[in-house]
C-alpha atoms as a PDB file:
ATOM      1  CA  UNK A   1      72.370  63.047  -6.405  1.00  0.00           C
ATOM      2  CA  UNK A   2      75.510  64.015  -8.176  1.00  0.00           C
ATOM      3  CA  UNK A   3      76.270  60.124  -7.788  1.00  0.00           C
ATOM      4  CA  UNK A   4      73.522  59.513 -10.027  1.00  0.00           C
ATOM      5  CA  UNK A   5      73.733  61.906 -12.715  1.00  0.00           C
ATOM      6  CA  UNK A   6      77.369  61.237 -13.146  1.00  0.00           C
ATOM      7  CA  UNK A   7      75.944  57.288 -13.352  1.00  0.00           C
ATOM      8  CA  UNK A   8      73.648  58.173 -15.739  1.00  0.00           C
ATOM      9  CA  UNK A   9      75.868  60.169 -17.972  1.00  0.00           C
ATOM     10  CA  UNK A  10      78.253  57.278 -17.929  1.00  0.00           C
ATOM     11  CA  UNK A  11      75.763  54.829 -19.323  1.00  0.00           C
ATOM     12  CA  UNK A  12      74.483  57.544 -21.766  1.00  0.00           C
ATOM     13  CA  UNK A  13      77.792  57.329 -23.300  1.00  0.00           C
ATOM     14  CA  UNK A  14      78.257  53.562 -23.894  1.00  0.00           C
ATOM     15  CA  UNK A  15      74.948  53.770 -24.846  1.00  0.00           C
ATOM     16  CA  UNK A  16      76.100  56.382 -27.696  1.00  0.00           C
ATOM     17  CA  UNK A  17      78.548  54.244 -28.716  1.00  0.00           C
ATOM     18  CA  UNK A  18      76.214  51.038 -29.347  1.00  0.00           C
ATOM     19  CA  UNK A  19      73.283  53.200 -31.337  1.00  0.00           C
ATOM     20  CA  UNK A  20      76.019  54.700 -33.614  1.00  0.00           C
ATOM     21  CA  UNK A  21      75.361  53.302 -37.343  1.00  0.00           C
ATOM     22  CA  UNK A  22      77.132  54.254 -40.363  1.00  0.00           C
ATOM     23  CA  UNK A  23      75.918  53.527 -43.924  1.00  0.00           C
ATOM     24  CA  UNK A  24      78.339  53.808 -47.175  1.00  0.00           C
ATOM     25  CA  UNK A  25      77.166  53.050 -50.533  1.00  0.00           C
ATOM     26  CA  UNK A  26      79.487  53.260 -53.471  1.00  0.00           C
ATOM     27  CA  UNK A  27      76.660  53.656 -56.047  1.00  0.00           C
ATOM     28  CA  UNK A  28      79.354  53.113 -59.527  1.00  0.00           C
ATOM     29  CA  UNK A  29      76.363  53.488 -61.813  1.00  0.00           C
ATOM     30  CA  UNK A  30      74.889  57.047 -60.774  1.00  0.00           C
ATOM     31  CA  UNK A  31      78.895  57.793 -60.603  1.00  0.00           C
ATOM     32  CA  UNK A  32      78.431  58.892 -56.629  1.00  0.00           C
ATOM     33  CA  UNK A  33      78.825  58.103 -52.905  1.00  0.00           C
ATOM     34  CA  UNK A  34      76.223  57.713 -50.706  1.00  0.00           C
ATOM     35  CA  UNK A  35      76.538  57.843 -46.746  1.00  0.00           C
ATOM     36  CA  UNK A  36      74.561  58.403 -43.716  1.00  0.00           C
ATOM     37  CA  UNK A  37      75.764  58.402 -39.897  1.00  0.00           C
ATOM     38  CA  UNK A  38      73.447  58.212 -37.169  1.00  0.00           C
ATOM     39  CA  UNK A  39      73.857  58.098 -33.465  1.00  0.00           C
ATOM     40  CA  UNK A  40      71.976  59.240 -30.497  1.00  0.00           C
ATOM     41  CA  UNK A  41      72.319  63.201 -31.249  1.00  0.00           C
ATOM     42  CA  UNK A  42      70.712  63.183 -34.947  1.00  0.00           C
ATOM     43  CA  UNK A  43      71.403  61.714 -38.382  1.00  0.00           C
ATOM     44  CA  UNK A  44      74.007  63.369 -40.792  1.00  0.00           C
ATOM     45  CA  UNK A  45      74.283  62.851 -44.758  1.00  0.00           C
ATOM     46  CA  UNK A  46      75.914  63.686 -47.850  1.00  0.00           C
ATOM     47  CA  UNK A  47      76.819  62.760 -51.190  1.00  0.00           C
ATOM     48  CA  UNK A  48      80.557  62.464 -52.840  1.00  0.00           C
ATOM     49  CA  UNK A  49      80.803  62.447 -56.736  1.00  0.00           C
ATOM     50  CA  UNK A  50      82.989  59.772 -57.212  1.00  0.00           C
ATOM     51  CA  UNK A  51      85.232  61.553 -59.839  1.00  0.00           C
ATOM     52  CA  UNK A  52      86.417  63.388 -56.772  1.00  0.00           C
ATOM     53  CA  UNK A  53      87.495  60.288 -54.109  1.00  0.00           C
ATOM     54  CA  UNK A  54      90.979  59.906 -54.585  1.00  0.00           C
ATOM     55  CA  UNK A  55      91.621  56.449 -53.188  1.00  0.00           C
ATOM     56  CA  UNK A  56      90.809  55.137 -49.569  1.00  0.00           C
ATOM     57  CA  UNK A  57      93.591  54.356 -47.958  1.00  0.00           C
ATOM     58  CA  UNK A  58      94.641  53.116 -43.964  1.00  0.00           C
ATOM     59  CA  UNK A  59      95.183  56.161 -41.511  1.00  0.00           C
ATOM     60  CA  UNK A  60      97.639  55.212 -38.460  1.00  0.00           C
ATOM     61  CA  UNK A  61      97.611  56.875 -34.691  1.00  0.00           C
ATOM     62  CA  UNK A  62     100.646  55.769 -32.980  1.00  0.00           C
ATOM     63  CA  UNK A  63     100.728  55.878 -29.032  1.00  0.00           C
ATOM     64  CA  UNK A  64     103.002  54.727 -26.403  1.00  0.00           C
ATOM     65  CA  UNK A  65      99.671  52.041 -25.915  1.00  0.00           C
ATOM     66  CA  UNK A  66     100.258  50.491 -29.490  1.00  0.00           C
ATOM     67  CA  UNK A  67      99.031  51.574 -33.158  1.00  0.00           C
ATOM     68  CA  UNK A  68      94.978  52.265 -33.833  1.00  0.00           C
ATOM     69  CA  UNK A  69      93.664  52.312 -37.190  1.00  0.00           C
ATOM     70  CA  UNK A  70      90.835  53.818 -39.437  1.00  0.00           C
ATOM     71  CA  UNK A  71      89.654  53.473 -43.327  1.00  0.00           C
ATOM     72  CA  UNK A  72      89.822  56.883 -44.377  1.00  0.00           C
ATOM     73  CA  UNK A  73      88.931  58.380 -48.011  1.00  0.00           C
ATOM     74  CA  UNK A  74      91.342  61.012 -50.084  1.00  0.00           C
ATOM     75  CA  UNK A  75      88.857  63.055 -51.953  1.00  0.00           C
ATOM     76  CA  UNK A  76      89.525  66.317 -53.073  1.00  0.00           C
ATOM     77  CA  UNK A  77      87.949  68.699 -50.833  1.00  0.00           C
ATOM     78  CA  UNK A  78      90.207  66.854 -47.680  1.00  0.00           C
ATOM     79  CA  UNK A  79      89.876  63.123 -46.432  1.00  0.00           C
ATOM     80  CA  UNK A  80      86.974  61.871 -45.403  1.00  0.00           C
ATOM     81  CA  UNK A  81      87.120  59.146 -42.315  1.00  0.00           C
ATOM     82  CA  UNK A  82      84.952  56.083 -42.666  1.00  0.00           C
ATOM     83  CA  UNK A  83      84.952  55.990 -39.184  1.00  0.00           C
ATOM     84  CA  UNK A  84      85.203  58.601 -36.573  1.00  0.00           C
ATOM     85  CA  UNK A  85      87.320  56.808 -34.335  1.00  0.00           C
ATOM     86  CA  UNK A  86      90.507  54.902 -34.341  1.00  0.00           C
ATOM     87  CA  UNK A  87      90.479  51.641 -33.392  1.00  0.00           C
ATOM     88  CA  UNK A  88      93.035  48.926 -32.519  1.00  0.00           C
ATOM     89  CA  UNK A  89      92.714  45.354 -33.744  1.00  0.00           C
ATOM     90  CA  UNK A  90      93.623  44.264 -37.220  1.00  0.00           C
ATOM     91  CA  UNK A  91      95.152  46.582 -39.621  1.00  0.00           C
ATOM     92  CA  UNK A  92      94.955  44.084 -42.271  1.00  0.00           C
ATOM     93  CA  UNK A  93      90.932  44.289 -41.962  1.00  0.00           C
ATOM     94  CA  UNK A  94      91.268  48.041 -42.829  1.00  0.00           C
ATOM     95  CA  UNK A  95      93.697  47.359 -45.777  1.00  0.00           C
ATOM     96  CA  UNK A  96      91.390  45.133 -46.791  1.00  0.00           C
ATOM     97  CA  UNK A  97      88.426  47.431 -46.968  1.00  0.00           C
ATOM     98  CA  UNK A  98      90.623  50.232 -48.746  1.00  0.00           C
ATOM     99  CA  UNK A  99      92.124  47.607 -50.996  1.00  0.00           C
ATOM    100  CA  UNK A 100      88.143  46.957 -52.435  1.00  0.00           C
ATOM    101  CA  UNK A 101      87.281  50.677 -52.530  1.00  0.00           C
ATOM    102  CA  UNK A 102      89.843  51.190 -54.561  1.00  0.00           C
ATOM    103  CA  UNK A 103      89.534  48.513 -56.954  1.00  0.00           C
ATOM    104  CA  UNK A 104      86.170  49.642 -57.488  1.00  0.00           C
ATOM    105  CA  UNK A 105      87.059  52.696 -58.325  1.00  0.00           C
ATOM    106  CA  UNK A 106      90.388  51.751 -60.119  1.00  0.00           C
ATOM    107  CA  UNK A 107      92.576  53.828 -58.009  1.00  0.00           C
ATOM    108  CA  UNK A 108      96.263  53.979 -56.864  1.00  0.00           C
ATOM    109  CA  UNK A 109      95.908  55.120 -53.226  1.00  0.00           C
ATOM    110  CA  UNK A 110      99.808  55.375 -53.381  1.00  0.00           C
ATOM    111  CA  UNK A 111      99.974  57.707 -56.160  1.00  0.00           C
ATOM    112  CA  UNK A 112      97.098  59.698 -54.950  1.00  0.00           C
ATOM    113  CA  UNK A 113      98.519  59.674 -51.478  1.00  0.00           C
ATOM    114  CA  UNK A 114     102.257  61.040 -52.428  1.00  0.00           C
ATOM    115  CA  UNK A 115     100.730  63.761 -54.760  1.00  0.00           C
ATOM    116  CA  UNK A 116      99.229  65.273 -51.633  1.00  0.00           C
ATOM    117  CA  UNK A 117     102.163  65.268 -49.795  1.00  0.00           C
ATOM    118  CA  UNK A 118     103.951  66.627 -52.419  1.00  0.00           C
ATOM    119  CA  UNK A 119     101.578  69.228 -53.060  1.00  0.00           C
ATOM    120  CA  UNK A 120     101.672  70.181 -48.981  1.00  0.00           C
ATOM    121  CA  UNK A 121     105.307  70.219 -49.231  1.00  0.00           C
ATOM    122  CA  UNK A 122     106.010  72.264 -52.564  1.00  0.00           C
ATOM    123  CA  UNK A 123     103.025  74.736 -51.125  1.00  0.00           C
ATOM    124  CA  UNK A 124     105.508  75.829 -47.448  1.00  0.00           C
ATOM    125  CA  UNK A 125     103.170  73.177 -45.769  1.00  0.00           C
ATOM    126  CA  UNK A 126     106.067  71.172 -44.864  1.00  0.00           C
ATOM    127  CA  UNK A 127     104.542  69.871 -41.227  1.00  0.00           C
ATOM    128  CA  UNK A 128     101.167  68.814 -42.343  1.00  0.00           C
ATOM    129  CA  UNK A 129     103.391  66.804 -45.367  1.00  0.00           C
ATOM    130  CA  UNK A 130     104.857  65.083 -42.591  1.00  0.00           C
ATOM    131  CA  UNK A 131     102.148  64.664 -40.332  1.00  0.00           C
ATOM    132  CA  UNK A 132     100.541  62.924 -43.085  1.00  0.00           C
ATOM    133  CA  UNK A 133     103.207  60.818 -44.093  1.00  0.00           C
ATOM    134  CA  UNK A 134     103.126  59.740 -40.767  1.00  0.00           C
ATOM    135  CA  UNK A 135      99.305  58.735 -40.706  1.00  0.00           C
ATOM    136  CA  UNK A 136      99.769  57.009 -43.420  1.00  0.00           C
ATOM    137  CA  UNK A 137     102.814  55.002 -43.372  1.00  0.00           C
ATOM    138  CA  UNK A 138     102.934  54.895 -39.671  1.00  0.00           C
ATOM    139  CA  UNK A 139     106.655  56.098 -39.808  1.00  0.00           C
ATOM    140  CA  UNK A 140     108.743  57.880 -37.263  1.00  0.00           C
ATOM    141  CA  UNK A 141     109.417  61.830 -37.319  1.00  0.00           C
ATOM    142  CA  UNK A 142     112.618  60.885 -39.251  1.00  0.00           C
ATOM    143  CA  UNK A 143     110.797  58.789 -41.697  1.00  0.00           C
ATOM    144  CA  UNK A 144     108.565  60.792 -42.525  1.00  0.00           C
ATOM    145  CA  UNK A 145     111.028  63.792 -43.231  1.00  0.00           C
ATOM    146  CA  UNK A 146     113.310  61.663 -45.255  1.00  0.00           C
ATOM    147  CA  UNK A 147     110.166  60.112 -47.574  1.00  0.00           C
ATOM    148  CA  UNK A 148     108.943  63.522 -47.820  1.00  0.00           C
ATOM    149  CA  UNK A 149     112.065  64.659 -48.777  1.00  0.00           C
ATOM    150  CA  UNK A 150     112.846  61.633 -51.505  1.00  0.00           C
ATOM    151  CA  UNK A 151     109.580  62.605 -53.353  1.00  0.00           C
ATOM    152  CA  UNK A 152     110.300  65.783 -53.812  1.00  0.00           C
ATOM    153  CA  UNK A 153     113.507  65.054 -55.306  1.00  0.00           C
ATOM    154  CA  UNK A 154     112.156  62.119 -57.142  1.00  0.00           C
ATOM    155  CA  UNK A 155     109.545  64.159 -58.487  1.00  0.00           C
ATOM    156  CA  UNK A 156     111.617  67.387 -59.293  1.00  0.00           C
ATOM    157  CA  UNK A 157     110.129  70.137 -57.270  1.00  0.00           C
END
């Protein structure tokens, strides 16, 4: 019996992961975005005023295993993943995908990007500057501490 129930949960989850369907729409005339998930436990939805997305930019998750990747938003109440999930494969398809968000929205994801971690840094929140330097530019601990420390300097604060 336990057998089958620990079958059945197995298939329940790659099931889960087949029915899950994500909708984005970047409606530029009514100024807002639009997005829906849905899976097999319920539907979630909201609405983002555009005036508050940031950019859209690549997040990285290094591993022993090899880099994964995810389209993430910068808005101003936090980022916002596209996805839920990393995923390996193609970076370049991500870049791709943040690279049209944000020439629809005439961003600079760079500029956008470095004025968080500037902000994290100047505000004692030196560790989650790094930690997302490292997301983002998939650099090393060093890296990371070196570019957070050359905008700070560059930027006088």
């Amino acid at each position: 019996m336990l057998f089958f129930v620990l079958f059945a949960l197995g298939w329940g989850a790659l099931f889960a992961c087949f029915v899950r369907k994500s909708i984005f729409d970047f409606n530029l005339v009514g100024r807002q975005f639009n997005w829906s998930r849905r899976g097999i436990y319920g539907k979630k939805t909201g609405i983002i005023p555009l005036d508050q997305i940031k950019s859209a930019f690549v997040e990285i998750s290094s591993s022993d295993n090899g880099s994964t990747y995810r389209p993430v938003l910068s808005t101003s109440q936090g980022p916002f993943p596209l996805i839920n999930y990393f995923t390996g494969g193609s970076k370049r398809r991500y870049e791709s995908i943040a690279a049209a968000i944000n020439a629809a929205l005439q961003t600079n994801p760079a500029e956008a990007m470095d004025e968080q971690i500037l902000a994290l840094a100047t505000s004692g929140q030196w560790i989650e500057a790094i930690e997302m330097t490292r997301k983002r530019y998939g650099y090393d601990l060093e890296q990371a501490q070196q570019f957070v420390d050359g905008i700070i300097k560059q930027r006088g604060a």
